[in-house]
Every structure is written in C-alpha cells, then in structure tokens.
Protein backbone atom coordinates (compact mmCIF):
# COMPACT_ATOMS: atom_id res chain seq x y z
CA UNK A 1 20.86 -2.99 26.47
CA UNK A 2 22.20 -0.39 24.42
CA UNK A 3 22.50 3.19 25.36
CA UNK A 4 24.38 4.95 22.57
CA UNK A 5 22.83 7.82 20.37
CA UNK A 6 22.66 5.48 17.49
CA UNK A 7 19.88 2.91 19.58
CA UNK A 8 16.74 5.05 18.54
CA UNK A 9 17.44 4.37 14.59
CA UNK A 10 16.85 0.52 15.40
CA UNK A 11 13.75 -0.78 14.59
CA UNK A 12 11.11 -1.04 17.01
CA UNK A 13 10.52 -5.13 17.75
CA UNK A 14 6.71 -3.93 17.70
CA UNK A 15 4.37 -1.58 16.76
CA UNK A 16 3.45 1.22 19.32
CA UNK A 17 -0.20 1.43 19.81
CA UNK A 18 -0.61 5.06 19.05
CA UNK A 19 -3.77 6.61 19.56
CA UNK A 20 -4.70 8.62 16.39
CA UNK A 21 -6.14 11.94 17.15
CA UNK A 22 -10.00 12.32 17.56
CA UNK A 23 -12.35 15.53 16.88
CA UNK A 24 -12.49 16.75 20.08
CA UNK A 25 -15.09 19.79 21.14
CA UNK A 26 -12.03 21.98 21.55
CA UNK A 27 -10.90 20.80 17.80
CA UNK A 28 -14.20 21.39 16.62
CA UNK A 29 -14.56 24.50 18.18
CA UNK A 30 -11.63 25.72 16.88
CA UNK A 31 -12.67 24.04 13.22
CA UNK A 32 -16.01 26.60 13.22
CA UNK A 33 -13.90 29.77 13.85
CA UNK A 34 -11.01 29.06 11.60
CA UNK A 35 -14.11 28.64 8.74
CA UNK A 36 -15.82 31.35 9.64
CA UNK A 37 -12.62 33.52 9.30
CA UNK A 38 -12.18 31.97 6.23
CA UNK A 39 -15.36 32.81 5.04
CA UNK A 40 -14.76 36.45 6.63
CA UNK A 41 -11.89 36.83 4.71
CA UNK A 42 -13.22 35.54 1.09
CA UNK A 43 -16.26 38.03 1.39
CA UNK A 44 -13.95 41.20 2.55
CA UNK A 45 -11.91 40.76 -0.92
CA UNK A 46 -15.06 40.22 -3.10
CA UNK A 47 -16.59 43.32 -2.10
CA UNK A 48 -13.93 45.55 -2.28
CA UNK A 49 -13.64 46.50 1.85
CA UNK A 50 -11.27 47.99 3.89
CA UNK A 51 -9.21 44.54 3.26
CA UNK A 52 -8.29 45.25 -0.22
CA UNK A 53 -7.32 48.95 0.89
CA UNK A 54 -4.68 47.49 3.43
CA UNK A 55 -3.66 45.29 0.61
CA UNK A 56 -2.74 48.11 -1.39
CA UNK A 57 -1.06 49.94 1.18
CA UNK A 58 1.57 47.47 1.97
CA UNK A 59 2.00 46.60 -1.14
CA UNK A 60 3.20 50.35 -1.82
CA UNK A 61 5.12 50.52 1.16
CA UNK A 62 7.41 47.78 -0.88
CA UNK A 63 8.83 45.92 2.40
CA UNK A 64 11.92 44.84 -0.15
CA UNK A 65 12.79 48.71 -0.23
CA UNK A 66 12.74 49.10 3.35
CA UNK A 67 15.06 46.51 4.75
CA UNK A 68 17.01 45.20 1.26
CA UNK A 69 19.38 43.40 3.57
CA UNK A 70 17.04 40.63 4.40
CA UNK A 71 16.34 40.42 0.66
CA UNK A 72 19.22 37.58 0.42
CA UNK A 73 18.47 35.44 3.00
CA UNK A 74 14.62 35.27 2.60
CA UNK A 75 15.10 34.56 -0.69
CA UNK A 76 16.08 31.27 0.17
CA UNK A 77 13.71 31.08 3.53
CA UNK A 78 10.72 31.40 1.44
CA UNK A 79 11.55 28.02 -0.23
CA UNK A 80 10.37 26.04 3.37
CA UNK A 81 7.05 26.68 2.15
CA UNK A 82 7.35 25.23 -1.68
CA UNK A 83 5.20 22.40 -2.30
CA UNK A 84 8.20 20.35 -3.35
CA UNK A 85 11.11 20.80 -1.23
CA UNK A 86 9.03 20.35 1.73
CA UNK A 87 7.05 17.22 0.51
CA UNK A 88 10.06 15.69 0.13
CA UNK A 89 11.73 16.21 3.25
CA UNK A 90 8.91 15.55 5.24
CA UNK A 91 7.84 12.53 3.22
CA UNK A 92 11.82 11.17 4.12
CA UNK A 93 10.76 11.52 7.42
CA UNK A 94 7.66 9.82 7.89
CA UNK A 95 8.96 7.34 5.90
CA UNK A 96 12.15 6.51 8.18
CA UNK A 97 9.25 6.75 10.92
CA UNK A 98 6.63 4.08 9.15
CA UNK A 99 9.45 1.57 8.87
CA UNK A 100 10.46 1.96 12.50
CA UNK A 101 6.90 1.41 14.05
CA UNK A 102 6.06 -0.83 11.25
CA UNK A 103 2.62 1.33 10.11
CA UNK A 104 2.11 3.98 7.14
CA UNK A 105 0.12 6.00 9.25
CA UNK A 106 2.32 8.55 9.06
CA UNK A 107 2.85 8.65 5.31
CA UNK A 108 -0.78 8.04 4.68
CA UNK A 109 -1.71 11.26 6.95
CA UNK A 110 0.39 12.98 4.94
CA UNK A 111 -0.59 11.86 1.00
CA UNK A 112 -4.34 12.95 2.37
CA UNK A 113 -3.52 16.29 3.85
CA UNK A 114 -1.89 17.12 0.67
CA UNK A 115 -4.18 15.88 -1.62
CA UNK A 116 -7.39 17.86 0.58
CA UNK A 117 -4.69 21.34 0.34
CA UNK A 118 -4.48 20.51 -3.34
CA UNK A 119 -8.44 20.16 -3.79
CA UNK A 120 -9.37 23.15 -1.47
CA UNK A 121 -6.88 25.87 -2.25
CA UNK A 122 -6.45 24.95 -6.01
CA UNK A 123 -10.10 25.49 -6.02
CA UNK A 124 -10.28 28.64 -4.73
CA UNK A 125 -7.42 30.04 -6.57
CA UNK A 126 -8.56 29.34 -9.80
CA UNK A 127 -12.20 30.35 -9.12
CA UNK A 128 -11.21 33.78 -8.27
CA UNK A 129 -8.45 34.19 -10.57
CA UNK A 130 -6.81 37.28 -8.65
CA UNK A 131 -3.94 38.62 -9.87
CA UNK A 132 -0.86 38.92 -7.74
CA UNK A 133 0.64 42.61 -6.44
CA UNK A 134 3.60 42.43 -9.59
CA UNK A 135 0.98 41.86 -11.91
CA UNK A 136 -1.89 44.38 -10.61
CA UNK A 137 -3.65 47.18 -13.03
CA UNK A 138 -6.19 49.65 -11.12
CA UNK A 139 -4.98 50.72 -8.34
CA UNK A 140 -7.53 49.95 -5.35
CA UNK A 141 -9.11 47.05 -7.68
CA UNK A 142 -9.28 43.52 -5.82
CA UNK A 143 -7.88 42.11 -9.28
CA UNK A 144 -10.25 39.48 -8.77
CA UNK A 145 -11.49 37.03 -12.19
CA UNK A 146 -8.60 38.13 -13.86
CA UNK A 147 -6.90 34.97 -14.71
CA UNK A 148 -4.29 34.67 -11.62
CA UNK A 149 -3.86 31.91 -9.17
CA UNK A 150 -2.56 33.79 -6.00
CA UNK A 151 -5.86 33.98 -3.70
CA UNK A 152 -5.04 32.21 -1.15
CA UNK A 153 -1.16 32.00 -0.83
CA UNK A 154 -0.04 28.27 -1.81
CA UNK A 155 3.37 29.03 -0.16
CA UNK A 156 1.62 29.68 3.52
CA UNK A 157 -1.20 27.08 3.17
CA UNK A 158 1.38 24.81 2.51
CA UNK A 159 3.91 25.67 4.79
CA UNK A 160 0.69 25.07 7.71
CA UNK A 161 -0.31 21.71 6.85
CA UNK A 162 3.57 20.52 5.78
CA UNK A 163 5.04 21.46 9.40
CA UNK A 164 2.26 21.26 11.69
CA UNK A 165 1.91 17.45 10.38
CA UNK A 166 4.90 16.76 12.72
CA UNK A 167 2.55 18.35 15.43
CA UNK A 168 -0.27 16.42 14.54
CA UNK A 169 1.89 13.01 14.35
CA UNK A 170 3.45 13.61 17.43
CA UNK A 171 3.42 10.62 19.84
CA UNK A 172 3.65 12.71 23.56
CA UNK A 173 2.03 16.02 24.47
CA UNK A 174 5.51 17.63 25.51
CA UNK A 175 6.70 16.94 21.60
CA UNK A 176 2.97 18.02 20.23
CA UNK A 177 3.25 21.26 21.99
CA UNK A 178 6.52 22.07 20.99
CA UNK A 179 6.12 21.30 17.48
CA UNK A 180 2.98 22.73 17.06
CA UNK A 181 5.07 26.61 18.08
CA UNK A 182 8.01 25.61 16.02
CA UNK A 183 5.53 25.14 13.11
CA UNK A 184 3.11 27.90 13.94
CA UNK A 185 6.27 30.64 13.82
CA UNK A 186 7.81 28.84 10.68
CA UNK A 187 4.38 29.02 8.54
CA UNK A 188 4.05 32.92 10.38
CA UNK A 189 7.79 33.56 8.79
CA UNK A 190 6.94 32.22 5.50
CA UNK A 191 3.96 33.93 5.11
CA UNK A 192 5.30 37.47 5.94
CA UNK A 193 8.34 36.91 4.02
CA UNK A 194 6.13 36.62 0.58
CA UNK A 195 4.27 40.21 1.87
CA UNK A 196 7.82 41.30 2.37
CA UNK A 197 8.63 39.72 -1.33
CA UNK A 198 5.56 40.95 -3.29
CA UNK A 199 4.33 37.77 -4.60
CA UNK A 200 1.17 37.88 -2.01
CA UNK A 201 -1.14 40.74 -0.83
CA UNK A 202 -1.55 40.56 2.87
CA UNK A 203 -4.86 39.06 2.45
CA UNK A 204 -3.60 36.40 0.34
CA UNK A 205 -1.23 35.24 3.21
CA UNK A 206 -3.98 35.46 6.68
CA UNK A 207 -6.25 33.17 3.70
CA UNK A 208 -3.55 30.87 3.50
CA UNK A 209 -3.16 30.69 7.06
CA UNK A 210 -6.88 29.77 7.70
CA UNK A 211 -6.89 27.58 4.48
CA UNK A 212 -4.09 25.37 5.85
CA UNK A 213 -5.20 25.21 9.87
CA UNK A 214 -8.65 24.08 8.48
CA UNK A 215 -7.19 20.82 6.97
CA UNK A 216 -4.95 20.16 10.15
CA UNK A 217 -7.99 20.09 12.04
CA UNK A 218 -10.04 18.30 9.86
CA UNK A 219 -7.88 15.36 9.63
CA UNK A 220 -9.38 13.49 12.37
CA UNK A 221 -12.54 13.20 10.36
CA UNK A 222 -9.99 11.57 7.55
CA UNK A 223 -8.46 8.69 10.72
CA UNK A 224 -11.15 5.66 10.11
CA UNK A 225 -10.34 5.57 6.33
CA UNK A 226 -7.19 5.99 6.77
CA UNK A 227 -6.95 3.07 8.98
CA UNK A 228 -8.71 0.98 6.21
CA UNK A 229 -6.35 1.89 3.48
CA UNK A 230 -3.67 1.27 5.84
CA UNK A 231 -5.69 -2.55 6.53
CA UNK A 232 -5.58 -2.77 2.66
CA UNK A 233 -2.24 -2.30 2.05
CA UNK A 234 -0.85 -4.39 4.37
CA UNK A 235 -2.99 -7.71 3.56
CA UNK A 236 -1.88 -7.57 -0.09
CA UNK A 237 1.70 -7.14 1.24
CA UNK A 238 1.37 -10.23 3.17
CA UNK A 239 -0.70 -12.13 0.25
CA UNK A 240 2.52 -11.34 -1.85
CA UNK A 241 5.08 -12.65 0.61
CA UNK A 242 3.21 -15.81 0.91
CA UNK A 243 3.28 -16.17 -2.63
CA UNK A 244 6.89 -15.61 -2.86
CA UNK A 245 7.66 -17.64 -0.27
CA UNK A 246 5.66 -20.56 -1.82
CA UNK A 247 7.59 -19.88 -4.78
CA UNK A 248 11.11 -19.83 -3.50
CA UNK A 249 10.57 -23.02 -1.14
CA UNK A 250 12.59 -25.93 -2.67
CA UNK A 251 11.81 -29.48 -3.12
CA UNK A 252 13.65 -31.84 -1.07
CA UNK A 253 14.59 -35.51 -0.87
CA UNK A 254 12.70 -36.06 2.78
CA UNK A 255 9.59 -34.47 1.63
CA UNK A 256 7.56 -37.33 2.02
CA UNK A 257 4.38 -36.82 -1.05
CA UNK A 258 1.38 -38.54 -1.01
CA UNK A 259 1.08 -41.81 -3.14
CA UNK A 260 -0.44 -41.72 -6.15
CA UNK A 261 -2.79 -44.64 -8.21
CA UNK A 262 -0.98 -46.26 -10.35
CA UNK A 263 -2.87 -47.53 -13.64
CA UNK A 264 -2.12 -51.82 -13.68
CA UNK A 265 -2.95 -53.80 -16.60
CA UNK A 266 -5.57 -56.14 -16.53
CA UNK A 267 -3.79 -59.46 -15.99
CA UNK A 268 -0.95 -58.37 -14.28
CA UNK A 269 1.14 -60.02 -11.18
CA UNK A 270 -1.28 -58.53 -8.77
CA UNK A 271 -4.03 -59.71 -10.23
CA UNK A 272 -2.88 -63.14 -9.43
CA UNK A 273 -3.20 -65.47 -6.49
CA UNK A 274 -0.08 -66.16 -4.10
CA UNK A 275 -0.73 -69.74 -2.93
CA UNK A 276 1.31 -72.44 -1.85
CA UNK A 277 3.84 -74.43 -4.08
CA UNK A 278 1.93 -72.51 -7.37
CA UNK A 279 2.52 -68.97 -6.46
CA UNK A 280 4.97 -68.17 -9.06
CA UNK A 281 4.30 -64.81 -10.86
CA UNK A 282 2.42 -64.68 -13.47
CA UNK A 283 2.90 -62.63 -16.53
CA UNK A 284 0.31 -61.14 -18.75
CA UNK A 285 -2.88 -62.70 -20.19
CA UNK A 286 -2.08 -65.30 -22.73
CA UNK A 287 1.44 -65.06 -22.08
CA UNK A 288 3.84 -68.13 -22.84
CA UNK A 289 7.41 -66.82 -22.42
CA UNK A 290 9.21 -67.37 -19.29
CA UNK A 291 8.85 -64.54 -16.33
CA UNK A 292 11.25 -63.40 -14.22
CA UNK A 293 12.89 -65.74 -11.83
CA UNK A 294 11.66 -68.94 -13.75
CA UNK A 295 13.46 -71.52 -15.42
CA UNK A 296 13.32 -71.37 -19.43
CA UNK A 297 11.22 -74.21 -19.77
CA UNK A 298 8.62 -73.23 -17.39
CA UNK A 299 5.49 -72.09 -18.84
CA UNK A 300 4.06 -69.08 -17.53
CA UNK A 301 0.58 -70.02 -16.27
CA UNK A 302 2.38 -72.31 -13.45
CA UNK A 303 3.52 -75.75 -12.65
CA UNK A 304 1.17 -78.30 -14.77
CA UNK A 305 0.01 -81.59 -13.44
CA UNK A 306 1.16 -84.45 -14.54
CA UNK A 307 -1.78 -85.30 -16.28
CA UNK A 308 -1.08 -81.84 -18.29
CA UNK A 309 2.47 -82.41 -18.74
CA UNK A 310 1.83 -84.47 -21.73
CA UNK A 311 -0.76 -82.57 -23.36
CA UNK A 312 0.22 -79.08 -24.67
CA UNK A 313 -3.04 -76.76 -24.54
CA UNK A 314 -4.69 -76.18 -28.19
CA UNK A 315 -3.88 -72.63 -29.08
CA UNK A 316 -7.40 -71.73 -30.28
CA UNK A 317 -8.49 -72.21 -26.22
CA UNK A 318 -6.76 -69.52 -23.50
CA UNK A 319 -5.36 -70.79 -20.44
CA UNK A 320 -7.97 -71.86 -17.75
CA UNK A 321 -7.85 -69.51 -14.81
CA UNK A 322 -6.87 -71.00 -11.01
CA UNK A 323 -10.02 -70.98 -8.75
CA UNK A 324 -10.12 -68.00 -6.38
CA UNK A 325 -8.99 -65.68 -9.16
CA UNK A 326 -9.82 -61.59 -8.21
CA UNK A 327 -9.74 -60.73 -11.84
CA UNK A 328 -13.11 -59.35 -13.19
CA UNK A 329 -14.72 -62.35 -15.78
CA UNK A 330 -14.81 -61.27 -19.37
CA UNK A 331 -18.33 -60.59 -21.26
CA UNK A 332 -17.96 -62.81 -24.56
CA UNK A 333 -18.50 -61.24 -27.78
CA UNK A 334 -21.72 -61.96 -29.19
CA UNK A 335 -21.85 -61.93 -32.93
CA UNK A 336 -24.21 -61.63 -35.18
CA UNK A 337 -25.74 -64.89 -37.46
C-alpha cells in the first residue's frame, strides 16, 4: 500500500457514492430570508431610502484616501472575484476531481451555478441600469435607469458562488465547514475591497452577497437534472468507445466466419451420383472433353457398355442421364406451328 504524499493524485479504482446535497428545511429556511433580503434591498435603492444616503456617504469618505497603503495589494486581491480568473482555476480543479472519482458532477455543478449567476444578476443589472460611484451625477440620486451595469456587484456575487462551490462539493462535514468560512471571509474581503476601490456603492456589494448565497442554496433544486445530463453524457461516451473499438479490432487468421452459399452450376460434379465402378466426375452438361483425373480417351459421361462402345451417340441427341440423378428435369421448349 502506498503511503507517500503523492498516493491521493492516483485515481480512485471506483467511484465514491457521494450523496449530493438535498433542500433541507434549514436550506430552505435560509433560501426565504436570503430572498427576502434581496428583495429588501432592491426596494430600499428604488425608492431613494436611507440606503442610498449611506451609499453616498462612504462613497465620500473615499476609503482609497484613508488607508492608500492597501491600495497596492488590493488591487490585485480584488481579481479573486473576476469572472475569469476564478472560473478557470476552479474549473482546473473540479476537473482534476471528475477524473479521479470518475463523475462530472463536480464540473456540471459548476457550468449551472454559473450559468443561473449569469441569468439572475445580468438581469438585474441591466434592468436597473445604475451607474457606478466614478460615474455618478446628482449627488443623493440612486443613479438608477441610467445605462450602467453595477447593481448588484458581479465581482461579490461571483466571488460567493465561485468559492463556496468547494463548500457545497465537499465530501465530509469537517471539510464543508471549513470551506464554507474560508469562502464566506474571501467573498466578505472581495466585496469590501471594491467599497474600498469605488467601483461599487455599499449597496451594490450586501446585493451581491444575497444574489450569490441564493444560487448556492438553490442548487439542490438543480441535483436530479444534473444527474441526467451527467447519465447523458456518459452513455454517448461509451457508445463512442464501442464504436472505436469495433473499428480498431483486426481481422485474424483463427477467426473462424460463418460459411457462405456458394452459387453451383447446374450440371456440375455435385450434381452427380457417386456409385460404384461409374463414379467418376462428371463435368458439365453436354461436355465431351476429358475431366480431371481421367484418361484422354475417356469420355466424360462415364465408362460405356460394351454394347455402346461401338456406337458413338448422334450429336443432335444429349447424353442420357444415369437413373437416380438429383438434378431438376428440364421443361422442353414448346414452339409454335
């Protein structure tokens, strides 16, 4: 058995039977107060509360001012929660993880929670059109309808569902819990660090936050057809291999193939009788030359008799058949008078 470091990047000899999350009362629970912030949140900005005042206030507070020193190094932060980067990380991932337990669970989980972040969020960005803080005119204005695409942040909705699919896909509760906190505190950083930035009002970030916990737990909902796709996938996989495989197997000499009919011609040495002295092959109908194995002066319907021997047969006439014969009799032409 091996017990190096370098063991757990084998392949697994068969697929764990991992039990795919379900939609709990807790989860659902959970699911109802995340939309109803969400909904909270959306309403607050469209009527111009108290919301869009705080917005305004830390946006002139200019966090960048206040601490330039972090300005460096959370330039480069903010990137864990670009679409791009982190897809493709996390997709390298999964993937190394889908060929070790032979599934695409993983990798299908994730295409679907990015294409439901994509569908939500892209919806609700460019039906409000809000303008971000860089680009803002009226001071106290929501800046809503005004052609933008920043309401809800992209960069925290995506940094949620990106990370906390580790949590989600985690195969033990100890790993699940601790991923879930690592992920939790890296979408928190990434969402403060575009407040601290100015590319999001604060309300922009919490309805990122919401936006990308509400497709983590709805992904349960998404299992069944996921498993189906997953069903799908594999059983045109395994209809291609066996059509390669047909394709690449050789012919050999042992093969032994079935026989096949041949076509005989009427006539032939089958056709013939095999008895006693006169069982000499025949050749075709009508023949007269010598056939194989036969002297040269042998004619070819058989030994005659030696009351034959003296009379050569007219050539208008064919040969009279032996009695016993198998061969089919011939219909005579009937002509016309």
């Amino acid at each position: 058995m091996r017990t190096d470091i370098f063991a757990r990047l084998d392949r697994e000899p068969e697929p764990p039977k991992i039990e795919p999350p379900r939609m709990s009362s807790t989860r659902a629970a959970l699911f109802g107060g995340t939309l109803a912030l969400y909904v909270v949140i959306v309403a607050a900005v469209l009527t111009n509360s108290w919301l869009v005042a705080l917005d305004w206030k830390t946006m002139l507070f200019r966090p960048y001012q206040q601490w330039p020193g972090l300005h460096a190094f959370l330039d480069y932060f903010v990137v864990l929660g670009q679409r791009g980067p982190t897809a493709v990380m996390i997709a390298a991932w999964l993937g190394w993880r889908s060929w070790r337990q032979h599934t695409l669970r993983p990798l299908l989980v994730l295409g679907a929670s990015l294409l439901l972040l994509n569908l939500t969020v892209g919806a609700v960005k460019l039906g409000l059109g809000r303008q971000g803080p860089h680009y803002a005119t009226q001071i106290g204005s929501p800046e809503l309808f005004s052609g933008g695409d920043i309401f809800p942040s992209g960069h925290t909705a995506n940094a949620v569902v990106t990370w906390g699919i580790l949590a989600y896909l985690a195969t033990t509760p100890r790993t699940r819990r601790y991923l879930s906190l690592g992920s939790a505190a890296l979408s928190l950083g990434v969402g403060a660090t575009t407040v601290y930035l100015g590319t999001h009002w604060l309300s922009d970030v919490v309805l990122g936050w919401a936006a990308g916990l509400l497709i983590l737990l709805a992904l349960p909902w998404f299992e069944p057809m996921i498993g189906r796709v997953e069903l799908a996938v594999f059983g045109v996989r395994d209809r291609w291999r066996a059509y390669r495989r047909a394709a690449r197997r050789p012919v050999t000499s042992g093969e032994v193939h079935a026989p096949q009919p041949s076509r005989r011609p009427v006539g032939g040495d089958e056709d013939q009788p095999r008895t006693g002295v006169g069982s000499a092959r025949r050749g075709p109908l009508g023949a007269s030359g010598p056939g194989p194995g036969r002297a040269p002066g042998a004619s070819a319907a058989g030994p005659l008799s030696p009351s034959r021997a003296h009379h050569p047969t007219r050539p208008d006439h064919s040969p009279i058949s032996p009695s016993g014969t198998r061969r089919p009799p011939q219909s005579r032409q009937v002509t016309g008078g």
